[in-house]
N, C-alpha and C. Protein backbone atom coordinates (compact mmCIF):
# COMPACT_ATOMS: atom_id res chain seq x y z
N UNK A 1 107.81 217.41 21.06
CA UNK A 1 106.82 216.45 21.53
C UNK A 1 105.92 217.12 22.56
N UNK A 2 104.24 216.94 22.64
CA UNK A 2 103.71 217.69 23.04
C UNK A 2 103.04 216.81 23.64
N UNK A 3 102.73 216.33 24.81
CA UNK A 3 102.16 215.33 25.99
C UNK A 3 101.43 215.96 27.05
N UNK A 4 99.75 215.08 26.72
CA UNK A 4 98.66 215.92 27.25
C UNK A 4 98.61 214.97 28.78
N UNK A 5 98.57 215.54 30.02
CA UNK A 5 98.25 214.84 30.95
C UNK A 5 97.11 214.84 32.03
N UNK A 6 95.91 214.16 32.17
CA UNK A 6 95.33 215.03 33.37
C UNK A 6 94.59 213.75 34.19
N UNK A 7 93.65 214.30 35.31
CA UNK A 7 93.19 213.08 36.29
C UNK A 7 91.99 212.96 36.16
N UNK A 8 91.59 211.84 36.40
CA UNK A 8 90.12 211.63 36.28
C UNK A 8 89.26 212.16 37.68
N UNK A 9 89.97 212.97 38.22
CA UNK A 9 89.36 213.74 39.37
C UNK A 9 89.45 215.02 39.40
N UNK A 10 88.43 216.17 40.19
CA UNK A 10 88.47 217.07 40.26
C UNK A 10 88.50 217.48 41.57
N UNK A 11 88.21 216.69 42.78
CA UNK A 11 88.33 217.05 44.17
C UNK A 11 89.45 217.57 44.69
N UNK A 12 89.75 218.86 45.23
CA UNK A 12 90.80 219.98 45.36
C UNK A 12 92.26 219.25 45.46
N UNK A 13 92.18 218.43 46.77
CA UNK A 13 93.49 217.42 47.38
C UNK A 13 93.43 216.08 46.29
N UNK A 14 93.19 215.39 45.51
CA UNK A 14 93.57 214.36 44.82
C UNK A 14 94.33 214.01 44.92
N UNK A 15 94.52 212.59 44.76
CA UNK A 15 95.54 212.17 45.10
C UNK A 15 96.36 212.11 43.62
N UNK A 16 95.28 211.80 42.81
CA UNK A 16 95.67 211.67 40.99
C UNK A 16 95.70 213.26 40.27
N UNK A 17 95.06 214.10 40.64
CA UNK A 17 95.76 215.35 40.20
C UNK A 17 97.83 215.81 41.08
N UNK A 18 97.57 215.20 41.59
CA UNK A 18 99.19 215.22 42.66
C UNK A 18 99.98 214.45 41.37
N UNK A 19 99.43 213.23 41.24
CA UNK A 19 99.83 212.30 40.55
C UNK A 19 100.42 212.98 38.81
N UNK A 20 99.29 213.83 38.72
CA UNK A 20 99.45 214.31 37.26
C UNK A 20 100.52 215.35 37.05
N UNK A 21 100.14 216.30 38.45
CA UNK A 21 101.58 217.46 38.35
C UNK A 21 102.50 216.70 38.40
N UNK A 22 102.71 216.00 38.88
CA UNK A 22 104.09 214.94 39.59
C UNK A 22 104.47 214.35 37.65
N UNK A 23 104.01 213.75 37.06
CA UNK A 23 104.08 213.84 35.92
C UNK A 23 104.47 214.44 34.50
N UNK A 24 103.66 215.76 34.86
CA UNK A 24 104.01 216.43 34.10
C UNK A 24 105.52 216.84 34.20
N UNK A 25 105.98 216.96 35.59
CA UNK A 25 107.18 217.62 35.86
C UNK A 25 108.39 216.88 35.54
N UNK A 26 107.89 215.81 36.03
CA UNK A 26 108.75 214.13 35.25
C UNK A 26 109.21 214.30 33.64
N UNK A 27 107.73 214.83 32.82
CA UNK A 27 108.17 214.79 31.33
C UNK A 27 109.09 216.11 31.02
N UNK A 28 108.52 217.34 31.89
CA UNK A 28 109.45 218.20 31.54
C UNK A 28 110.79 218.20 31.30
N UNK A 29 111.04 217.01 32.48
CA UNK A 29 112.84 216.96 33.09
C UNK A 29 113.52 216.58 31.90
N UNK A 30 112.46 215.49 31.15
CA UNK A 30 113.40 214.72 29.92
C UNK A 30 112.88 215.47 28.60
N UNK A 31 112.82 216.71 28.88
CA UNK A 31 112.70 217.40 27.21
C UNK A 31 111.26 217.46 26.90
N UNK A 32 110.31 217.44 27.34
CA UNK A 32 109.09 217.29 26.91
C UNK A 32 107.81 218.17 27.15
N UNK A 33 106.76 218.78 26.14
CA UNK A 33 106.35 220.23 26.62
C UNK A 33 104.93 219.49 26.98
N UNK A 34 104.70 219.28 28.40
CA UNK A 34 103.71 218.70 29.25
C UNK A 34 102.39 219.94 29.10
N UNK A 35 101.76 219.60 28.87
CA UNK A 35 100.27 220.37 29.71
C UNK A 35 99.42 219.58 30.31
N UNK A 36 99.19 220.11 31.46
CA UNK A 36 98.52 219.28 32.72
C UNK A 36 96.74 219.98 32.14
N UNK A 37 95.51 218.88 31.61
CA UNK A 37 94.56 219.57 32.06
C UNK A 37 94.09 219.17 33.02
N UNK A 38 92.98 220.17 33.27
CA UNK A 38 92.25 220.38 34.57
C UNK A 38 90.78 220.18 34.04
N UNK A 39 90.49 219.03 34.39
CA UNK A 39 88.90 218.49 33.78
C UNK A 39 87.31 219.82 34.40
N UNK A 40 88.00 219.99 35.72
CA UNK A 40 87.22 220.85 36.13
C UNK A 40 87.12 222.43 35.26
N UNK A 41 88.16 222.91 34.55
CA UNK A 41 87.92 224.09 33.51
C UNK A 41 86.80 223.88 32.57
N UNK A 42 86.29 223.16 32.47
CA UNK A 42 85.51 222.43 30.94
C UNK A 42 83.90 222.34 32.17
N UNK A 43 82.76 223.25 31.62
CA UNK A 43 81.62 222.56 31.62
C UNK A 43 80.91 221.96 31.04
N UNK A 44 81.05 220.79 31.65
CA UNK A 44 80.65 219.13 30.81
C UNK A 44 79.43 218.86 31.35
N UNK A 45 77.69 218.83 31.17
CA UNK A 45 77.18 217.85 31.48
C UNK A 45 77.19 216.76 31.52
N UNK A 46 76.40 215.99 32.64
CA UNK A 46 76.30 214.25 31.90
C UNK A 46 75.88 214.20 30.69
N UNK A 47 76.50 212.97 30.20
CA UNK A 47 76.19 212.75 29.07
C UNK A 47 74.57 212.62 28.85
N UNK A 48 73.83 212.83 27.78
CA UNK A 48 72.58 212.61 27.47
C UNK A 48 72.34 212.99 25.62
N UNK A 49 71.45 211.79 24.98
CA UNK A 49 71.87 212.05 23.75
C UNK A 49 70.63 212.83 23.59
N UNK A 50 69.52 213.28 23.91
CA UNK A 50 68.33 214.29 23.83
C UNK A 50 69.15 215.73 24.02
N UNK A 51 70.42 215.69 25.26
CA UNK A 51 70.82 217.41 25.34
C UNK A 51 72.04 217.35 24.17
N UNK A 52 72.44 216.27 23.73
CA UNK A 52 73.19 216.26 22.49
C UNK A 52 72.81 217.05 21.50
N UNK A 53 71.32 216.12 21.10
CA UNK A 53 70.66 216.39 19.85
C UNK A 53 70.14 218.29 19.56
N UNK A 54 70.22 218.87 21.08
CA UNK A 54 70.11 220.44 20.89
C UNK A 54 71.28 220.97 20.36
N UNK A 55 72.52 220.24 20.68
CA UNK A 55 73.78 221.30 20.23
C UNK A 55 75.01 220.74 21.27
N UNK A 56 76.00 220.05 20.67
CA UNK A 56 77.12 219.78 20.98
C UNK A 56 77.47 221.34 22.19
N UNK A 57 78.01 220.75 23.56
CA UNK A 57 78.18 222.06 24.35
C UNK A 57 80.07 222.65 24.28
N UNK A 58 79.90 223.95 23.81
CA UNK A 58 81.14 224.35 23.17
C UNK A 58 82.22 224.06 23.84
N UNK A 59 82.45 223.27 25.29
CA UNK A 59 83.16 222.98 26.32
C UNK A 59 83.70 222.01 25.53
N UNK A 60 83.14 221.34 24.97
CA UNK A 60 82.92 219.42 25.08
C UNK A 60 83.83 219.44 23.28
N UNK A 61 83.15 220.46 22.72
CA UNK A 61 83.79 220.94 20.98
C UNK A 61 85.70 221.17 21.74
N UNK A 62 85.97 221.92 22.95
CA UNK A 62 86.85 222.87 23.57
C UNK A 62 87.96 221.27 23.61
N UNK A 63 87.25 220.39 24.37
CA UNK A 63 88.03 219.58 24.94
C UNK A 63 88.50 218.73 23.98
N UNK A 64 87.43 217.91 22.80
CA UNK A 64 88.24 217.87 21.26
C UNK A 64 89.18 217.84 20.50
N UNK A 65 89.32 219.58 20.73
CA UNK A 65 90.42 220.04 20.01
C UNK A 65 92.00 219.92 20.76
N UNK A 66 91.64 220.26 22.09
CA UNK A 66 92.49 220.40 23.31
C UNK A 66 93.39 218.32 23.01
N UNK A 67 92.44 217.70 23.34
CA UNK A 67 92.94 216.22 22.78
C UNK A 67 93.83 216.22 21.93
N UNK A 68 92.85 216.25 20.32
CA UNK A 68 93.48 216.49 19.00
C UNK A 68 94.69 216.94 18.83
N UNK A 69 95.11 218.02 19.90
CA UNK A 69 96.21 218.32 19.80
C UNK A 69 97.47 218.21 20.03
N UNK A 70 97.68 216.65 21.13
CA UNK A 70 98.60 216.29 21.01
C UNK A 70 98.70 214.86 21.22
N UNK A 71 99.89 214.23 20.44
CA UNK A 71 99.78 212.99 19.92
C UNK A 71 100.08 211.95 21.30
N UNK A 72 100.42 212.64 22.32
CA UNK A 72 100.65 211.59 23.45
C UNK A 72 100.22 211.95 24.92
N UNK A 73 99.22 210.94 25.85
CA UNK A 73 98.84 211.33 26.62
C UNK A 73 98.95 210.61 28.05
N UNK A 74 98.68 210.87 29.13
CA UNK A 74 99.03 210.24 30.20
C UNK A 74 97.67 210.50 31.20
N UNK A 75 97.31 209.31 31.76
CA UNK A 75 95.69 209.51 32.51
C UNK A 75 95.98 209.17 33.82
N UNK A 76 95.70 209.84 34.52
CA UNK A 76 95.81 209.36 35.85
C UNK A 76 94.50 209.01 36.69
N UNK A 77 94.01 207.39 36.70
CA UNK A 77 92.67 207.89 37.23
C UNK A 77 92.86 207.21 38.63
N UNK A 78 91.79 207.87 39.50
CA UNK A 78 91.21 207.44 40.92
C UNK A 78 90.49 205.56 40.46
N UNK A 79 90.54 205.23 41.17
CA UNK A 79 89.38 204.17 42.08
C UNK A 79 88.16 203.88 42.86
N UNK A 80 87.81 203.83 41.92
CA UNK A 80 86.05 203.43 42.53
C UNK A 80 85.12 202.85 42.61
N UNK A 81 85.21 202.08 43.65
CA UNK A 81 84.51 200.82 43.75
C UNK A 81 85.33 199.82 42.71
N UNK A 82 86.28 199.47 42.70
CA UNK A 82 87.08 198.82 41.46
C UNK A 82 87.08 199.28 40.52
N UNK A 83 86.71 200.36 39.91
CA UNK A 83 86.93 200.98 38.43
C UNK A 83 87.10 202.58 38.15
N UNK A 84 87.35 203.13 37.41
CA UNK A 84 87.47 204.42 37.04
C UNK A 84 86.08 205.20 37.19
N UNK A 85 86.19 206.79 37.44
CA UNK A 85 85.21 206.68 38.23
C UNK A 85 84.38 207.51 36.80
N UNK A 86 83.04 207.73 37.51
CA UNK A 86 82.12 208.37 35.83
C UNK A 86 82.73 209.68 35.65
N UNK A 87 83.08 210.59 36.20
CA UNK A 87 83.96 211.50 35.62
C UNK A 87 84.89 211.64 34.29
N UNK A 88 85.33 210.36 34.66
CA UNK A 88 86.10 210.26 33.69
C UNK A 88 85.73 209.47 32.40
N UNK A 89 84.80 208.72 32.94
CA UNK A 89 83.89 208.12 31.37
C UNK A 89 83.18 209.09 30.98
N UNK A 90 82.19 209.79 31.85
CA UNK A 90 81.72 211.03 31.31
C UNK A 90 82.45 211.72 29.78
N UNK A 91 83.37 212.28 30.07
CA UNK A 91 84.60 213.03 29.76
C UNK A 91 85.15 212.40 28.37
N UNK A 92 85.61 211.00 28.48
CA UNK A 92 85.77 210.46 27.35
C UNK A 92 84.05 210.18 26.51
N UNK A 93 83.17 209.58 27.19
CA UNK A 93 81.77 209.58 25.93
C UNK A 93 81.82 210.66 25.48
N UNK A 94 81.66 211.82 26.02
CA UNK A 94 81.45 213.42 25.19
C UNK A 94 82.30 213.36 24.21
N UNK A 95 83.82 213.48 24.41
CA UNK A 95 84.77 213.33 23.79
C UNK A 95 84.70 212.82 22.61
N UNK A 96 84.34 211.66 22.63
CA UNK A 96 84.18 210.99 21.56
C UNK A 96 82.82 210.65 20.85
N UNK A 97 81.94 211.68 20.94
CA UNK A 97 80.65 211.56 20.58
C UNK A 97 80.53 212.56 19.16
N UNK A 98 80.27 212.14 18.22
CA UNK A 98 80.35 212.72 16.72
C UNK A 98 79.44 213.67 16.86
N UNK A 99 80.04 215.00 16.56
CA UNK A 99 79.05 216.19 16.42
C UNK A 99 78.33 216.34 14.49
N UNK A 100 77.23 216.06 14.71
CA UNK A 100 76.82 216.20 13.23
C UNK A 100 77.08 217.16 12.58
N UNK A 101 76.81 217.18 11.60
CA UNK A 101 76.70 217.98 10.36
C UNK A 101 78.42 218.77 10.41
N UNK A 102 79.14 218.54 11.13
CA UNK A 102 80.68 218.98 11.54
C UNK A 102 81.94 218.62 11.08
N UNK A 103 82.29 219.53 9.69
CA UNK A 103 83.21 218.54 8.96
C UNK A 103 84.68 217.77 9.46
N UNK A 104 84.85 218.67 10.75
CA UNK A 104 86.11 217.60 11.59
C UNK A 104 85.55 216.45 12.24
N UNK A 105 84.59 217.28 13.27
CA UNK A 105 84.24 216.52 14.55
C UNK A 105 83.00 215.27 14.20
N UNK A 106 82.87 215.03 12.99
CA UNK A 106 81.80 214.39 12.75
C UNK A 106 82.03 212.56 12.78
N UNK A 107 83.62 213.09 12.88
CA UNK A 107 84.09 211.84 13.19
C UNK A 107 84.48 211.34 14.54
N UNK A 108 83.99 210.63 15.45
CA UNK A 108 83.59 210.91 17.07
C UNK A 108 85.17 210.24 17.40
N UNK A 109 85.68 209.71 16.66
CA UNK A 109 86.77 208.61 16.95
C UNK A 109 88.74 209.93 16.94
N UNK A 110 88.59 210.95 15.84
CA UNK A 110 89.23 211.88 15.92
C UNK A 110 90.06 212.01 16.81
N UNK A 111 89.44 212.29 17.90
CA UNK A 111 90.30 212.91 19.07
C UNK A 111 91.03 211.90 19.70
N UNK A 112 90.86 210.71 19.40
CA UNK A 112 91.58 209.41 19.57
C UNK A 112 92.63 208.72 19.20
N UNK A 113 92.14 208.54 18.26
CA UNK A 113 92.63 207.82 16.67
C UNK A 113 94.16 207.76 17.01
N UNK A 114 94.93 206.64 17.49
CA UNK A 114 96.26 206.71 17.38
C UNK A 114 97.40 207.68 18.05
N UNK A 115 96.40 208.18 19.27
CA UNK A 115 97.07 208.63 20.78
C UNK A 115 97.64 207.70 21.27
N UNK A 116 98.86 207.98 21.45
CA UNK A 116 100.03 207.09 22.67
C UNK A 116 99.28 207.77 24.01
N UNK A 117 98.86 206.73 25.03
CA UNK A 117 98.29 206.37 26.14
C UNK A 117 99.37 205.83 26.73
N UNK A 118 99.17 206.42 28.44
CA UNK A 118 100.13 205.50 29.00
C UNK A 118 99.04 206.41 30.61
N UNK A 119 98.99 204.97 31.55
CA UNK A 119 97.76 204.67 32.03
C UNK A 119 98.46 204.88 33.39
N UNK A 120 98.26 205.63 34.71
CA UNK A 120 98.76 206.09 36.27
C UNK A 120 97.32 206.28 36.99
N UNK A 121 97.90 205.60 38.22
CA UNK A 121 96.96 206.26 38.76
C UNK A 121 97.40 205.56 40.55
N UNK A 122 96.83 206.38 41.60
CA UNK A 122 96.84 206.19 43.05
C UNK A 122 95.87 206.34 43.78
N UNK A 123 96.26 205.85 44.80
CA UNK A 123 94.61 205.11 45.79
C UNK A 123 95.38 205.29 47.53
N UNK A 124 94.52 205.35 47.92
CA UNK A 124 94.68 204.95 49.44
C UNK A 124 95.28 203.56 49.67
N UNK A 125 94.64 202.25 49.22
CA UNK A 125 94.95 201.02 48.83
C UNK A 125 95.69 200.76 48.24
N UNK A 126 96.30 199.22 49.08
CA UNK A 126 97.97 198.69 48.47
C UNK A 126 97.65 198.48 47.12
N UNK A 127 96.17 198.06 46.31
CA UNK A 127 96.56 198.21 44.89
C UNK A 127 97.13 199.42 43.67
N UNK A 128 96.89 200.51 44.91
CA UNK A 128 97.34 201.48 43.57
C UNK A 128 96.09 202.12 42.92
N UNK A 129 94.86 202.11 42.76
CA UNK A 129 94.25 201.91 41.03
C UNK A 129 94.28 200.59 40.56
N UNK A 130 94.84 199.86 40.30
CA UNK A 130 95.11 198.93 39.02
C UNK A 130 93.76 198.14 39.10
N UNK A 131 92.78 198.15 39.68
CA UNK A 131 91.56 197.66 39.14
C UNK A 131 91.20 198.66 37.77
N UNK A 132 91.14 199.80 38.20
CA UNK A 132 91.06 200.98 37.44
C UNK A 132 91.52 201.05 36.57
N UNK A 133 92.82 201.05 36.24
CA UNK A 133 93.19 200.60 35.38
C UNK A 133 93.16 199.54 33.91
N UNK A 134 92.98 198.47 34.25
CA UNK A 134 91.99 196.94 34.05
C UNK A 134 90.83 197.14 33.09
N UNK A 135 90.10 198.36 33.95
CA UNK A 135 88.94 198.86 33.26
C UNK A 135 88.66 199.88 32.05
N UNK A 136 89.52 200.23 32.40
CA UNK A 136 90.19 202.06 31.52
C UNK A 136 90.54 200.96 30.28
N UNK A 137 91.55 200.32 29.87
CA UNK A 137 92.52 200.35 29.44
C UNK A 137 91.16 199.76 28.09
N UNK A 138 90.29 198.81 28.39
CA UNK A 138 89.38 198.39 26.94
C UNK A 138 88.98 199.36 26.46
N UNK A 139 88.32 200.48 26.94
CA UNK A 139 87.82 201.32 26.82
C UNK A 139 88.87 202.20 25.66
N UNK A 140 89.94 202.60 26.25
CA UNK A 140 90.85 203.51 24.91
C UNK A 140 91.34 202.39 23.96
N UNK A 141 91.63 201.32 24.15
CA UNK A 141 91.70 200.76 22.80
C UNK A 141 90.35 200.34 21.96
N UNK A 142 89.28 200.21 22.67
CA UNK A 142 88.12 200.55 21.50
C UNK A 142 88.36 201.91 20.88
N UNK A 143 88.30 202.94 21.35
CA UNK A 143 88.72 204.48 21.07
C UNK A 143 89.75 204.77 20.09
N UNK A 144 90.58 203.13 19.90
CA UNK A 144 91.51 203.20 18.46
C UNK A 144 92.72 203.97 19.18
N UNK A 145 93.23 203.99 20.17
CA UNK A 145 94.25 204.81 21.07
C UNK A 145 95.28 203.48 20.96
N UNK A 146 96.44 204.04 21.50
CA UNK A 146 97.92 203.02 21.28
C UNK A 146 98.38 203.07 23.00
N UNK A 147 97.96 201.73 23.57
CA UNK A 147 98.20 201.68 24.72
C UNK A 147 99.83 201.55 25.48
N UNK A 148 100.31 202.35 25.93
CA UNK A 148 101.25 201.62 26.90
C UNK A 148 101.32 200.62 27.32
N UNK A 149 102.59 200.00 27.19
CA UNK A 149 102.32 198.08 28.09
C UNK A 149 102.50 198.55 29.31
N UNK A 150 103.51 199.82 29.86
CA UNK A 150 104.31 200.12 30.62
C UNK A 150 102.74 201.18 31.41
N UNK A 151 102.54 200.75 33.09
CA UNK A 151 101.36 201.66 33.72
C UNK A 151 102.12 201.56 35.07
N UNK A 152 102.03 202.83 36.32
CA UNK A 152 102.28 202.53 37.27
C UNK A 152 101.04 202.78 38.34
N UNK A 153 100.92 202.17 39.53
CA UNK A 153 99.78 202.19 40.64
C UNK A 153 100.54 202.83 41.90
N UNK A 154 100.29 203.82 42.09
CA UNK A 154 100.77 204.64 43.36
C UNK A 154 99.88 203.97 44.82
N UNK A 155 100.10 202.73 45.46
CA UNK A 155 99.91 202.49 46.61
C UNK A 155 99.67 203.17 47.32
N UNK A 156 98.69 202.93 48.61
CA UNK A 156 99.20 203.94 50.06
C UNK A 156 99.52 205.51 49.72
N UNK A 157 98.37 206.19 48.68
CA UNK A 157 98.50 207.18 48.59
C UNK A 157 98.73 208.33 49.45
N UNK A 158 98.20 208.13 50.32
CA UNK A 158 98.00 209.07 51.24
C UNK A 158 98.95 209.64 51.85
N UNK A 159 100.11 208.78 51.56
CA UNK A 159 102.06 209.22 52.35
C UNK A 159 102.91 208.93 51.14
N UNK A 160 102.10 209.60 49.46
CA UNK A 160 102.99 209.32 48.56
C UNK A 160 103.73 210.57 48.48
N UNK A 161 103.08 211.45 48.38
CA UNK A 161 103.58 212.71 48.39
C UNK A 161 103.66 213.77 49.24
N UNK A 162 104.84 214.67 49.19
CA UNK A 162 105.14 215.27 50.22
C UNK A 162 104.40 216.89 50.19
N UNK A 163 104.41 217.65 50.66
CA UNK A 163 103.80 218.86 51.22
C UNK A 163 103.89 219.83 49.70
N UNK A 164 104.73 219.86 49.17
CA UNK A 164 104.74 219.94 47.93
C UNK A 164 104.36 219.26 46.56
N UNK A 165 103.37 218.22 47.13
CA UNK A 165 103.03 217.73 45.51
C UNK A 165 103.97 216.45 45.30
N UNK A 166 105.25 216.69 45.51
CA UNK A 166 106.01 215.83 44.81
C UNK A 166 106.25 213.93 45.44
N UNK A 167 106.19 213.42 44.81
CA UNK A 167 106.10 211.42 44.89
C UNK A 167 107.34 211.26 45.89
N UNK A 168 107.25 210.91 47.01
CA UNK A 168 108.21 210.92 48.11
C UNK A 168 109.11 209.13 47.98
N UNK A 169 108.37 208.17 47.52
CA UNK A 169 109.06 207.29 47.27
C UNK A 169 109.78 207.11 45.75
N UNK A 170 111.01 206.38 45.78
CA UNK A 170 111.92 206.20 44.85
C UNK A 170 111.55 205.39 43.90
N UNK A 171 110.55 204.19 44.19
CA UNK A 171 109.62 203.26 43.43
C UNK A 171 108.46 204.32 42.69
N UNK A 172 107.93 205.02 42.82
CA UNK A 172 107.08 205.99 42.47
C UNK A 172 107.72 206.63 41.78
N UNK A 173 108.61 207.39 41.75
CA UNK A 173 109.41 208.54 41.27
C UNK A 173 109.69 207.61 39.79
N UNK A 174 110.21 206.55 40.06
CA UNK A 174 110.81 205.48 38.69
C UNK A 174 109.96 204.68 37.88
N UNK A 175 108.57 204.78 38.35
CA UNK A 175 107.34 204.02 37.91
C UNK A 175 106.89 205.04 37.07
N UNK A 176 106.16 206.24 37.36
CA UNK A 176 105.89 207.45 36.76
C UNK A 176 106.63 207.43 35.39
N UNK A 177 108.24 208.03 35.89
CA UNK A 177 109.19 208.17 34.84
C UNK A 177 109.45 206.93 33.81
N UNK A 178 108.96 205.64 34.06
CA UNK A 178 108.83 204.59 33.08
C UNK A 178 107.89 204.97 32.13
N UNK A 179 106.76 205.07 32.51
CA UNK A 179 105.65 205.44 31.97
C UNK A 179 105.84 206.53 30.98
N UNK A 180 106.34 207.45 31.40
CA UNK A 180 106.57 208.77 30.36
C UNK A 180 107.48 209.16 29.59
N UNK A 181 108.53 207.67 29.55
CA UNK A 181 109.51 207.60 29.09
C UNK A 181 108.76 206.56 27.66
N UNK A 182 108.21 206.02 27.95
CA UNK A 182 107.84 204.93 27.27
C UNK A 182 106.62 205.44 26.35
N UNK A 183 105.68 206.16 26.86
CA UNK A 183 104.73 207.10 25.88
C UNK A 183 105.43 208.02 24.81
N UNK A 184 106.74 208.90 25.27
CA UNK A 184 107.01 209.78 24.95
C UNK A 184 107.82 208.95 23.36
N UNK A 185 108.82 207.52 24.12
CA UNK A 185 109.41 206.68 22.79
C UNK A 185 108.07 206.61 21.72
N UNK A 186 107.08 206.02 22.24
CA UNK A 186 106.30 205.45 21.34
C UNK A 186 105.76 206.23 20.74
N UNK A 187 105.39 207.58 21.07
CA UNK A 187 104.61 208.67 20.34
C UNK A 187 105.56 209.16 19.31
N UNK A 188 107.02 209.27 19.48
CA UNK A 188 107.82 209.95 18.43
C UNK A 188 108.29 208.65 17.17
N UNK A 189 107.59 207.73 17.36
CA UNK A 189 108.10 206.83 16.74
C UNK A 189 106.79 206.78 15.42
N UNK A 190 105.76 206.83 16.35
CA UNK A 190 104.22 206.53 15.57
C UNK A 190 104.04 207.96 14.82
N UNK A 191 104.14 208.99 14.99
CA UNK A 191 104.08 210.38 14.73
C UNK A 191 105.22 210.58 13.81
N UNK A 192 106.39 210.27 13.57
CA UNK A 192 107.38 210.26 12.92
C UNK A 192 106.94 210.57 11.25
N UNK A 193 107.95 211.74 11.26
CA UNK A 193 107.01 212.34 9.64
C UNK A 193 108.55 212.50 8.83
């Protein structure tokens, strides 16, 4: 089982890239071959369908395939202003934007299509994310993605984790691990060949 995880942020200290290593390390524990991306490796313009129409940018083809490639994923996004922030919509429009004349990618929905999703994310604020969340979540099931019922909101980010990265509360530590327990069931179940 191969479980893609990354944050809808790129700012060095995040609280949701913390969130994502913290994750990944979670799936490792129970058997599972995690890759954490890093949105910032990928140069993504904003979206625009005029710099489209010159040529799909080979980053955006990069990130696609990187998707495509595994059947279960885990998002960790920030909060902003009550919703997920454009980074991360950015990221998914490209994503899912049909490259013409392209006999895989011509189908914009591909990199989607029946991904086990399972939805994290932390904030400074006692909500966690979960506005963010709220918002995210229409968005990948238009995208034809298989949502998690199971999401956790890392509260009071700012004293979640310790000097090392790692989720210092026991509610956190077991919220996470719900989550990736529950993607990981549902992906081997839907994927089942």
């Amino acid at each position: 089982m191969k479980i893609l995880i990354f944050a809808g942020s790129t700012r060095k200290e995040s609280y949701n890239r913390k969130l994502a290593q913290a994750a990944a390390e979670i799936a490792r524990q129970q058997g599972v071959q995690a890759t954490v991306l890093e949105l910032s490796d990928f140069d993504i313009p904003l979206y625009n369908a005029d710099l489209e129409a010159q040529g799909t940018p080979p980053d955006v083809i990069r990130l696609k395939q990187l998707l495509h490639e595994h059947s279960a994923w885990i998002i960790c996004s920030p909060e902003y202003n009550g919703s997920y922030p454009a980074l991360l919509k950015n990221t998914l429009d490209w994503a899912s934007s049909p490259v013409k004349g392209d006999a895989q990618w011509s189908d914009g929905v591909l990199p989607f299509r029946g991904k086990v999703v399972g939805m994290c994310s932390a904030s400074p604020g006692g909500l966690g994310g979960l506005r963010a969340q709220s918002h995210l979540a229409p968005l990948l099931l238009n995208l034809e993605c298989w949502l998690a019922p199971v999401s956790h909101a890392v509260g009071h980010a700012g004293d979640a984790f310790d000097a090392q990265g790692k989720l210092v509360r026991p509610q956190n530590q077991q919220g996470v691990q719900a989550v990736v327990t529950q993607v990981v069931w549902a992906a081997q179940r839907l994927h089942a060949e």
